[in-house]
Protein backbone atom coordinates (compact mmCIF):
# COMPACT_ATOMS: atom_id res chain seq x y z
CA UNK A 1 -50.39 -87.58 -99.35
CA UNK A 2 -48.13 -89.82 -98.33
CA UNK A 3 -49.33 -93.19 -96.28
CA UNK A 4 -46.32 -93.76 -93.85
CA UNK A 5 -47.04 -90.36 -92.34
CA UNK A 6 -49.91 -90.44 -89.48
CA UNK A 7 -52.70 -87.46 -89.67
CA UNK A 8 -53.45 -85.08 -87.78
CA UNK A 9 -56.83 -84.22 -88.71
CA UNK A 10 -57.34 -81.96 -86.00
CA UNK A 11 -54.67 -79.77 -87.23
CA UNK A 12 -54.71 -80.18 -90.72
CA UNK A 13 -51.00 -81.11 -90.44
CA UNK A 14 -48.91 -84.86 -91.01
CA UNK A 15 -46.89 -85.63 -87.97
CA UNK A 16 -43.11 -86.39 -88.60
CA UNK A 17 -41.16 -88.86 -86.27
CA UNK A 18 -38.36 -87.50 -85.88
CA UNK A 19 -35.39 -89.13 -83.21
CA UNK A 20 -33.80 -87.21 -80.68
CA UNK A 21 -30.38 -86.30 -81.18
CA UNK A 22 -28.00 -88.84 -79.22
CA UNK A 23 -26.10 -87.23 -76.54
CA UNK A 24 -22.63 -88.29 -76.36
CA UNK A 25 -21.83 -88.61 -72.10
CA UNK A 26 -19.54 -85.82 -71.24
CA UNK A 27 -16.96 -85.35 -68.88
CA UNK A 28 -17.39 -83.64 -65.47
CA UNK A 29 -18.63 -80.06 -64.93
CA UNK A 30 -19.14 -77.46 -62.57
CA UNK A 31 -20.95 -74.67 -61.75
CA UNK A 32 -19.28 -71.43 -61.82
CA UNK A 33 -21.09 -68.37 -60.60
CA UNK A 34 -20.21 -65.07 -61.67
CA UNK A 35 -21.36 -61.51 -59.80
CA UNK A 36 -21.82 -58.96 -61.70
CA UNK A 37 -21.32 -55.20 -60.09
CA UNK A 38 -24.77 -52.99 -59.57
CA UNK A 39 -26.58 -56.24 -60.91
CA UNK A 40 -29.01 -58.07 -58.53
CA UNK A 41 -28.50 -61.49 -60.18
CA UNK A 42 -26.05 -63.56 -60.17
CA UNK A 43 -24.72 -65.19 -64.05
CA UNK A 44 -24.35 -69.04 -63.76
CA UNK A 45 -23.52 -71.56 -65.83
CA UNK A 46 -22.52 -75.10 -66.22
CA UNK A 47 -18.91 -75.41 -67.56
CA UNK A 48 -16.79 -78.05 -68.72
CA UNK A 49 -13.83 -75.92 -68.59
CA UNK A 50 -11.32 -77.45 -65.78
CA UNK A 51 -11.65 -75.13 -62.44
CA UNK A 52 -7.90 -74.12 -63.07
CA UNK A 53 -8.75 -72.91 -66.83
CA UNK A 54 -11.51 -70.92 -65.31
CA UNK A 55 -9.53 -69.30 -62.46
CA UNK A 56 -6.66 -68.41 -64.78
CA UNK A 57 -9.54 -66.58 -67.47
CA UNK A 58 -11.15 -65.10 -64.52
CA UNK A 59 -7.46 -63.49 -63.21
CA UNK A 60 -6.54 -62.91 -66.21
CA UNK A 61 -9.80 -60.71 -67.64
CA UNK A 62 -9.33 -58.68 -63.54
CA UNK A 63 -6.14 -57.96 -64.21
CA UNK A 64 -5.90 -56.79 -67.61
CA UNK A 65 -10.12 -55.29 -67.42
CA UNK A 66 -10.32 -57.58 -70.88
CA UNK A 67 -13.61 -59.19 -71.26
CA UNK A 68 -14.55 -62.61 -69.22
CA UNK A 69 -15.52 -64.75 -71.78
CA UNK A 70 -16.46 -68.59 -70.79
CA UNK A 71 -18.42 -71.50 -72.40
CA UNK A 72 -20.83 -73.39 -71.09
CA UNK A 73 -21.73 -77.10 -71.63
CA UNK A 74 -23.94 -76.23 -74.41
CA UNK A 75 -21.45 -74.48 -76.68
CA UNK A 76 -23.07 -71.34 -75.59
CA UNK A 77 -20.85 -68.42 -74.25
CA UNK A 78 -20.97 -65.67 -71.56
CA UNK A 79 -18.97 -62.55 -72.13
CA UNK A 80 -18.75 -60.12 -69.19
CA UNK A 81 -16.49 -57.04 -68.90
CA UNK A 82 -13.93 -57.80 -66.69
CA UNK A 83 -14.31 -54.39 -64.94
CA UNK A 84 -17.31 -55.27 -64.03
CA UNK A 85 -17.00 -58.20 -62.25
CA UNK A 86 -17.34 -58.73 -58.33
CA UNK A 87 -17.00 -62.67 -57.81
CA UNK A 88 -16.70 -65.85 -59.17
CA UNK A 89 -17.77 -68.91 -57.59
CA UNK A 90 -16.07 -71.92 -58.91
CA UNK A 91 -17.50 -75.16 -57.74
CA UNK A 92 -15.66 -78.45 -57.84
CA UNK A 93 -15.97 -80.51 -60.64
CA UNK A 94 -18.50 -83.38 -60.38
CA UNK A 95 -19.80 -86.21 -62.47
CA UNK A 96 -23.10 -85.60 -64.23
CA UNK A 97 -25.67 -87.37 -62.23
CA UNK A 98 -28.59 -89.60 -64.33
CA UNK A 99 -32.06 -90.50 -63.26
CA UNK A 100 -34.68 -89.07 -60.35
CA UNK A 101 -31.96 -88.23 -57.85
CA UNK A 102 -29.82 -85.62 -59.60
């Protein structure tokens, strides 16, 4: 066993200390919420895609019935048939807000 590592005798198991990952601060972003024919709930994300970037995807995936395909801040992405969409809400970019009053 090795000393540096506390015990956890109630589960049998050493403990690891392990740091969180540092966030770098990012830019703005904004909420964009997308409606989604014969679907109760809405699809929203947090983007850091500039508003214009998102209108332009957004025209261009109702025009051509392509898929709507966005990221949000996490490097995760939303694909959504472009026939299928009914709105998009595109909120203006803010600031990410720290502490208890965001």
């Amino acid at each position: 066993m090795d000393a540096a590592l506390p015990r956890l005798p109630w589960m049998g198991i050493h403990s690891q200390a392990v740091a969180p990952a540092a966030r770098q601060p990012k830019g703005p972003s904004m909420e964009v919420r997308i409606g989604v024919q014969n679907v109760a709930r809405e699809v929203v994300l947090e983007s850091e895609q500039s508003s214009d970037e998102v209108r332009d995807l957004v025209a261009a995936s109702m025009k051509s019935g392509e898929p709507l395909v966005l990221a949000d801040d996490r490097g995760h992405t939303v694909t959504i048939a472009g026939s299928a969409l009914a709105y998009v809400d595109v909120a203006s970019e803010t600031a990410r807000r720290v502490g208890f009053g965001s």
